[in-house]
PDB file of N, CA and C in Angstrom:
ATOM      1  N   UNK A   1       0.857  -1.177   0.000  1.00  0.00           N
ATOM      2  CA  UNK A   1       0.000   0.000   0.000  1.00  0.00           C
ATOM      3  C   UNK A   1       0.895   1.229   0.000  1.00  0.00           C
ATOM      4  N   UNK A   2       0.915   2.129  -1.027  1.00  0.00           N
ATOM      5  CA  UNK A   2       1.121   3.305  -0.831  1.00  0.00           C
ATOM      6  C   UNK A   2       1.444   4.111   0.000  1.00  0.00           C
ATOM      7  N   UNK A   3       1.973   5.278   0.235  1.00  0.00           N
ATOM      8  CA  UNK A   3       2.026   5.878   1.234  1.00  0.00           C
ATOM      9  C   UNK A   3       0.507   7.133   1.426  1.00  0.00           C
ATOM     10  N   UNK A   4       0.685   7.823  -0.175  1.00  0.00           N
ATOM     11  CA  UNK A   4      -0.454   8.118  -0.200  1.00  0.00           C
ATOM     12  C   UNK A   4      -1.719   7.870   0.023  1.00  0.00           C
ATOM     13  N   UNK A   5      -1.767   6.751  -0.223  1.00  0.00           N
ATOM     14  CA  UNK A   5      -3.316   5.241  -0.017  1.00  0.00           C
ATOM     15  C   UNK A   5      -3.540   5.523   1.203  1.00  0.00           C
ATOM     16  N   UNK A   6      -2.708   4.967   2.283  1.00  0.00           N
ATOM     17  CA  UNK A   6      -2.837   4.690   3.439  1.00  0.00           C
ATOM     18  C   UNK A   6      -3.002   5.728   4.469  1.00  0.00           C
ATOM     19  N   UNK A   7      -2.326   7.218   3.809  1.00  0.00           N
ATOM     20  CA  UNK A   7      -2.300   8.697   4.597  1.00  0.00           C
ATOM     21  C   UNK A   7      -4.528   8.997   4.187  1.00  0.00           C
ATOM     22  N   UNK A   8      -4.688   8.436   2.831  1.00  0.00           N
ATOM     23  CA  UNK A   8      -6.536   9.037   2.540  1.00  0.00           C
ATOM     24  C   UNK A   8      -7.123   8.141   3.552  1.00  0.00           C
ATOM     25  N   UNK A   9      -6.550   6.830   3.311  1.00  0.00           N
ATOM     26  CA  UNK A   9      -7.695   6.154   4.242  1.00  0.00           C
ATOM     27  C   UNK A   9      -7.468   6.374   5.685  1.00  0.00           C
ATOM     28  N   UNK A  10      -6.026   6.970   6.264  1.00  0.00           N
ATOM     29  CA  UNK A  10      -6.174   7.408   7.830  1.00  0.00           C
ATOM     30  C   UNK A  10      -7.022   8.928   8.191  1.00  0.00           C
ATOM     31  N   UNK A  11      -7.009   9.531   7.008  1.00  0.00           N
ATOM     32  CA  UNK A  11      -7.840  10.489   6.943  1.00  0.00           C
ATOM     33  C   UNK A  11      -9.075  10.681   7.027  1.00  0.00           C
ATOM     34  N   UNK A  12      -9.752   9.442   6.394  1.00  0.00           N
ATOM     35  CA  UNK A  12     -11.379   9.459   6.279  1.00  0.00           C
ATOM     36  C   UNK A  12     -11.440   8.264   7.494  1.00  0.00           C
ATOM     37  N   UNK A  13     -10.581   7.347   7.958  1.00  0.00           N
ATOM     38  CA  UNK A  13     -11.560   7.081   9.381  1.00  0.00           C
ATOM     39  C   UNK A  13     -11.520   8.281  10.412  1.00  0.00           C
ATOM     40  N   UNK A  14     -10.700   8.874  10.690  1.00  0.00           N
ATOM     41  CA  UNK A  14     -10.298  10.199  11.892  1.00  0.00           C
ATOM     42  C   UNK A  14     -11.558  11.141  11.385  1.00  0.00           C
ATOM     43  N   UNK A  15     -12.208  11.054  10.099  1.00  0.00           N
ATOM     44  CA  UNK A  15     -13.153  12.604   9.869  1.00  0.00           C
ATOM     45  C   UNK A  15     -14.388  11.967  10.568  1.00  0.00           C
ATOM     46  N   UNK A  16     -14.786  10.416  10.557  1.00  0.00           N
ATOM     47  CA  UNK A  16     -15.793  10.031  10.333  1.00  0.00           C
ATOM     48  C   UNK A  16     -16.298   9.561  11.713  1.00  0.00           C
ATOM     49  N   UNK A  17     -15.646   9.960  12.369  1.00  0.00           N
ATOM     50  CA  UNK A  17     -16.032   9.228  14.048  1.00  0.00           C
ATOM     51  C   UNK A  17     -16.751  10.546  14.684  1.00  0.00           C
ATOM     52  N   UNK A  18     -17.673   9.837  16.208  1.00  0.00           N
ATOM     53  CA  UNK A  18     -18.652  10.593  16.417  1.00  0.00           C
ATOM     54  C   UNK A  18     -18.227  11.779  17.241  1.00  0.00           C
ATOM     55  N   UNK A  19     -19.215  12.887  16.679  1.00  0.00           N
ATOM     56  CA  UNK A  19     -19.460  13.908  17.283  1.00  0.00           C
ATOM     57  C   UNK A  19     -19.440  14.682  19.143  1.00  0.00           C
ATOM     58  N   UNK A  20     -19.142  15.607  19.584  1.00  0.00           N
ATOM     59  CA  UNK A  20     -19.127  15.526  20.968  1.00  0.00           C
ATOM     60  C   UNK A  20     -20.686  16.278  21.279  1.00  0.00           C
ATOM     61  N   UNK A  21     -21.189  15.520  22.270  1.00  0.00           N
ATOM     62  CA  UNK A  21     -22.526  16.014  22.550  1.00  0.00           C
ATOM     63  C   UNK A  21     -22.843  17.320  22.656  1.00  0.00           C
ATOM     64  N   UNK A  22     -23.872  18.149  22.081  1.00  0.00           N
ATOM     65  CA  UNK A  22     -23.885  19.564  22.405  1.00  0.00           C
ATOM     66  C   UNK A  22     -24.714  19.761  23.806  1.00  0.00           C
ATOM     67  N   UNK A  23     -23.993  21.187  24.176  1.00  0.00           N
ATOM     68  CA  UNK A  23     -25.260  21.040  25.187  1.00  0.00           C
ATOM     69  C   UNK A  23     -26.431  21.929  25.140  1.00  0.00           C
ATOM     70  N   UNK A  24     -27.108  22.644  26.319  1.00  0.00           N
ATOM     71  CA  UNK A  24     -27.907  23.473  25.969  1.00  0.00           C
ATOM     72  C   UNK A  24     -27.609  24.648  25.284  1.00  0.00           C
ATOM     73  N   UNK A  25     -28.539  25.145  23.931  1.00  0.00           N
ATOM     74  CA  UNK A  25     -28.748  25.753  22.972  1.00  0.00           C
ATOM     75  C   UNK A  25     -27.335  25.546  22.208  1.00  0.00           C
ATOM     76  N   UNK A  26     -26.748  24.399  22.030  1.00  0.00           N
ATOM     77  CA  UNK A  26     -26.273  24.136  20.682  1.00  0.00           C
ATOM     78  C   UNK A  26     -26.720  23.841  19.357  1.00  0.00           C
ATOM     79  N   UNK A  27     -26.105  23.716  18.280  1.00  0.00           N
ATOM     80  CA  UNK A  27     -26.777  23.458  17.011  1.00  0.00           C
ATOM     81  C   UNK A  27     -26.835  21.942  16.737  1.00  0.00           C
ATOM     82  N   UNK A  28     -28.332  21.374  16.397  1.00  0.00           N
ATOM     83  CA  UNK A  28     -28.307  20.145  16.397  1.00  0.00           C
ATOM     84  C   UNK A  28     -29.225  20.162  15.755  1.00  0.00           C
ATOM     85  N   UNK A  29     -29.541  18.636  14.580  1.00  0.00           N
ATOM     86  CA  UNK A  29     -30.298  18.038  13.327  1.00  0.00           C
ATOM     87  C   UNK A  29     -30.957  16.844  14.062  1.00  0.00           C
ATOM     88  N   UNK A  30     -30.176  16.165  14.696  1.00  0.00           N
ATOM     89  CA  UNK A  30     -31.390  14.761  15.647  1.00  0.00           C
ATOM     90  C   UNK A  30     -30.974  14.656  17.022  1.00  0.00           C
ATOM     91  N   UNK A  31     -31.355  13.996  18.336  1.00  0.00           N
ATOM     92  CA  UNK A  31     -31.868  14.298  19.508  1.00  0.00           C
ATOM     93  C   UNK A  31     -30.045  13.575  19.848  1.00  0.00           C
ATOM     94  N   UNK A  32     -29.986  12.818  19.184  1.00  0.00           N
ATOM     95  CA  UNK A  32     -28.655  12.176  19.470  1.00  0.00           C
ATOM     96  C   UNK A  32     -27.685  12.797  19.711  1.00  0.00           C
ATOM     97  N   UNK A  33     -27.343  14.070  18.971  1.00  0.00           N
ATOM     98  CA  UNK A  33     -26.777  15.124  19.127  1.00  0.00           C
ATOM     99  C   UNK A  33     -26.596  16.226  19.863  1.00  0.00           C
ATOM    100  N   UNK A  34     -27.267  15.582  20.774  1.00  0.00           N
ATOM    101  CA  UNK A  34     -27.569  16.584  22.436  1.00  0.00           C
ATOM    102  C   UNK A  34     -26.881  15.517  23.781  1.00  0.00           C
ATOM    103  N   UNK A  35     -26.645  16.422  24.568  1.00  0.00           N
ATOM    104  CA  UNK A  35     -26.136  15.585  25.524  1.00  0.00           C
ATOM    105  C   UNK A  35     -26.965  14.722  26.534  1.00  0.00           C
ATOM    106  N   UNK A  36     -26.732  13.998  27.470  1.00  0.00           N
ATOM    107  CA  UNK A  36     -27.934  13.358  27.958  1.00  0.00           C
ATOM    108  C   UNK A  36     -29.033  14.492  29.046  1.00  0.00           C
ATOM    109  N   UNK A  37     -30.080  13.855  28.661  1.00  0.00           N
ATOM    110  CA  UNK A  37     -31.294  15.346  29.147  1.00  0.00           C
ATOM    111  C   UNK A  37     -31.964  16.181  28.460  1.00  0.00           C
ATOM    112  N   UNK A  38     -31.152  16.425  27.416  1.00  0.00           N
ATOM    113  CA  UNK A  38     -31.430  17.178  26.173  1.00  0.00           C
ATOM    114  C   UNK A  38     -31.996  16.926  24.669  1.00  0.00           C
ATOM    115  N   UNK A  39     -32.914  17.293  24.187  1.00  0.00           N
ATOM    116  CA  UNK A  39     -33.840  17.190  23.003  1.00  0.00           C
ATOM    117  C   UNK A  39     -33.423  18.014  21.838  1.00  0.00           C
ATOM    118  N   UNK A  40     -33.751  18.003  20.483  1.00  0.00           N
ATOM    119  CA  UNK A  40     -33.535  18.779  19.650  1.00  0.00           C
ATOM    120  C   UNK A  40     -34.774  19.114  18.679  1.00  0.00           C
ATOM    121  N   UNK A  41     -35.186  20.436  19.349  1.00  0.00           N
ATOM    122  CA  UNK A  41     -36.346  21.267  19.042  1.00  0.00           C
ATOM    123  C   UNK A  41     -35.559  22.652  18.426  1.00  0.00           C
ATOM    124  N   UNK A  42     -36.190  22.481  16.737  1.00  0.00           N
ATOM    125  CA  UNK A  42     -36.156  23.383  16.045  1.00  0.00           C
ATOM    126  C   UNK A  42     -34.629  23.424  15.710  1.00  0.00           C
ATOM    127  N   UNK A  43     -33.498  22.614  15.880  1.00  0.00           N
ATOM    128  CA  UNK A  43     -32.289  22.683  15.687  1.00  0.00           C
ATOM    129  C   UNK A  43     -31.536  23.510  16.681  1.00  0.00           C
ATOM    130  N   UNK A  44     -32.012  23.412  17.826  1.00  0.00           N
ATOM    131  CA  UNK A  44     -31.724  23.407  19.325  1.00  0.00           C
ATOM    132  C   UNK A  44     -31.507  22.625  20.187  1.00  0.00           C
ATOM    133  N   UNK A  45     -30.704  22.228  20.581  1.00  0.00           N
ATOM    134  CA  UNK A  45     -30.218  21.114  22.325  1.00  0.00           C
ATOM    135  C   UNK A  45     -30.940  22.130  23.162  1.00  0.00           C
ATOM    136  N   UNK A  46     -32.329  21.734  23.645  1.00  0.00           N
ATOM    137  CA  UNK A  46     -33.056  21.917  24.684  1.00  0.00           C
ATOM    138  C   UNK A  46     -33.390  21.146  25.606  1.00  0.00           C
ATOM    139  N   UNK A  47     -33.827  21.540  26.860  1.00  0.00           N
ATOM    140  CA  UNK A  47     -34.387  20.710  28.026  1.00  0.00           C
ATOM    141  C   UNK A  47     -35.819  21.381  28.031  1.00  0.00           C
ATOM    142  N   UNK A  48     -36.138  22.195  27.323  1.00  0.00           N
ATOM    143  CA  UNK A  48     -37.758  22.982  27.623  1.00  0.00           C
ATOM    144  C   UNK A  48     -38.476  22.660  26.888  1.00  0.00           C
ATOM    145  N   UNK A  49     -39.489  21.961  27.148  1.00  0.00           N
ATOM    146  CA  UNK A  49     -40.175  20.973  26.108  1.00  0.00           C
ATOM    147  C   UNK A  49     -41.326  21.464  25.980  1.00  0.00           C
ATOM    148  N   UNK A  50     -41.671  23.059  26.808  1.00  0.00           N
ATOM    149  CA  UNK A  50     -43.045  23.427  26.220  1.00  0.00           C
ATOM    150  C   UNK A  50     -43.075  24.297  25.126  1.00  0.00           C
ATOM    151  N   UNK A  51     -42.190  23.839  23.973  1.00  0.00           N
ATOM    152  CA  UNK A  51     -42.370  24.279  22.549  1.00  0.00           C
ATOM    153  C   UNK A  51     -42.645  23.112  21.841  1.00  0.00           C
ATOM    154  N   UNK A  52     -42.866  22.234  22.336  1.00  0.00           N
ATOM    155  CA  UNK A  52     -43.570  20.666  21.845  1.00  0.00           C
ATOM    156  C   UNK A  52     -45.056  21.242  21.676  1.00  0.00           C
ATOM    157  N   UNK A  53     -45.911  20.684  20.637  1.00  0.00           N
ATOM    158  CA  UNK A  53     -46.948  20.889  20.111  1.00  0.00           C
ATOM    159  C   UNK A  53     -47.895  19.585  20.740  1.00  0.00           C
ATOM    160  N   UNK A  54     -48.425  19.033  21.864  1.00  0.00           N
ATOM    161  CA  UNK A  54     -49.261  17.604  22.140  1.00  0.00           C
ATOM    162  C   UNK A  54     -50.711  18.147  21.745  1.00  0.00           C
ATOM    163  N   UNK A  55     -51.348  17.038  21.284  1.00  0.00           N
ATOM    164  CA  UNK A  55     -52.575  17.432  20.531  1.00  0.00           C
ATOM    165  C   UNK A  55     -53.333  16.493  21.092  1.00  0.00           C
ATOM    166  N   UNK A  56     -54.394  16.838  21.586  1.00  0.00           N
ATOM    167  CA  UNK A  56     -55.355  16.271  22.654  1.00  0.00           C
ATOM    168  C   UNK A  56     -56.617  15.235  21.107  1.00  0.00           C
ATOM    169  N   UNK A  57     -56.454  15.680  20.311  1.00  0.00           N
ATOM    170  CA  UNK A  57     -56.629  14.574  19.334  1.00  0.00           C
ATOM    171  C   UNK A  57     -56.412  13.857  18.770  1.00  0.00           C
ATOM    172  N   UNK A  58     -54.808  13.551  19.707  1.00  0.00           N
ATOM    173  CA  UNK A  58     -53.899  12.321  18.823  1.00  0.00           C
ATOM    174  C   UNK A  58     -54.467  10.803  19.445  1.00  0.00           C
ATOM    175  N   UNK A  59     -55.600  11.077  19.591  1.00  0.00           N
ATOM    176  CA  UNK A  59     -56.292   9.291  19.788  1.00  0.00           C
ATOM    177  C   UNK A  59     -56.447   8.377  20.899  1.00  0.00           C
ATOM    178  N   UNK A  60     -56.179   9.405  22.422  1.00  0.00           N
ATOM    179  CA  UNK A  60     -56.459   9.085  23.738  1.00  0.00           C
ATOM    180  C   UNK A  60     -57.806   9.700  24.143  1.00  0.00           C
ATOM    181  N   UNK A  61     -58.751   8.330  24.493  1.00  0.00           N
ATOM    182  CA  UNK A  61     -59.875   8.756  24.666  1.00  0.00           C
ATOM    183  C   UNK A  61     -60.087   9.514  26.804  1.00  0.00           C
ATOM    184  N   UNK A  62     -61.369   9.651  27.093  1.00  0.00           N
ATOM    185  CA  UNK A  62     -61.343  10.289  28.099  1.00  0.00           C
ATOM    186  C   UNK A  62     -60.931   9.004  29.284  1.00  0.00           C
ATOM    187  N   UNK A  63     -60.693   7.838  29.419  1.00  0.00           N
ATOM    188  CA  UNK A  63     -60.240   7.178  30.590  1.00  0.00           C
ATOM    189  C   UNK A  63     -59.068   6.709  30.264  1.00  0.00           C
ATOM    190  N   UNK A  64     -58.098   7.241  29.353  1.00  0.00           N
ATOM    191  CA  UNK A  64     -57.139   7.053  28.936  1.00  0.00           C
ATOM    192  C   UNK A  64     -56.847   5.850  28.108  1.00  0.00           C
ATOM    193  N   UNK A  65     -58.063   5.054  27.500  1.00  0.00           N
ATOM    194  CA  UNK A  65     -57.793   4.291  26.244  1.00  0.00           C
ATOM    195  C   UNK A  65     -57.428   5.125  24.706  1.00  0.00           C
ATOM    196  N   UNK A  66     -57.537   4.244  23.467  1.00  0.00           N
ATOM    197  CA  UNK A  66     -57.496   4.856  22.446  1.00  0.00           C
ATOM    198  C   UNK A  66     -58.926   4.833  22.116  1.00  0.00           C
ATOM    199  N   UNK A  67     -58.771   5.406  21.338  1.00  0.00           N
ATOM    200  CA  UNK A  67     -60.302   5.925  20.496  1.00  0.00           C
ATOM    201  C   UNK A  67     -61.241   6.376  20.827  1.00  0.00           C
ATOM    202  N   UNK A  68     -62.511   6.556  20.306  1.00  0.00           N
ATOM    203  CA  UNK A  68     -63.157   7.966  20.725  1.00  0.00           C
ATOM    204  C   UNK A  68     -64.096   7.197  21.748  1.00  0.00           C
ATOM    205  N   UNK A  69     -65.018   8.321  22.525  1.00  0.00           N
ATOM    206  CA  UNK A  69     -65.317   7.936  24.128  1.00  0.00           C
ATOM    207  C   UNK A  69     -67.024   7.462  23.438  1.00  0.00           C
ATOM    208  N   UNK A  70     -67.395   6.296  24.066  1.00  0.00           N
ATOM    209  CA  UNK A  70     -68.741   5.879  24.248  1.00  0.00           C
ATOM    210  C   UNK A  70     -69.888   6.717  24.075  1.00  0.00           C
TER     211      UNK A  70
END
């Protein structure tokens, strides 16, 4: 192997390993990307989850089954 060969391929494993957790209000694409505690709302590492949208019509009826009430 090359010298060159072997300098690309030590190059692309070192780029490709994981990320360090962000913490609160870092920039982040999925929840994984936050440190532990932390969510990713709107491309934010948050812990404040009342910018979550819960919708009282997502299919919990009134004694806490699914579907609609008797």
């Amino acid at each position: 192997m090359g010298a060159a060969t072997l300098t690309a391929v030590l190059a692309a494993m070192h780029c490709g390993g994981p990320a360090e957790a962000g913490g609160e209000g870092a920039e982040c694409f999925r929840a994984e990307e936050c440190a532990a505690g932390l969510v990713c709302i709107e491309k934010t590492c948050t812990s404040n989850l009342t910018r979550i949208n819960f919708r009282v019509e997502a299919g919990v009826g009134p004694e806490g089954g699914t579907g609609p009430a008797d």
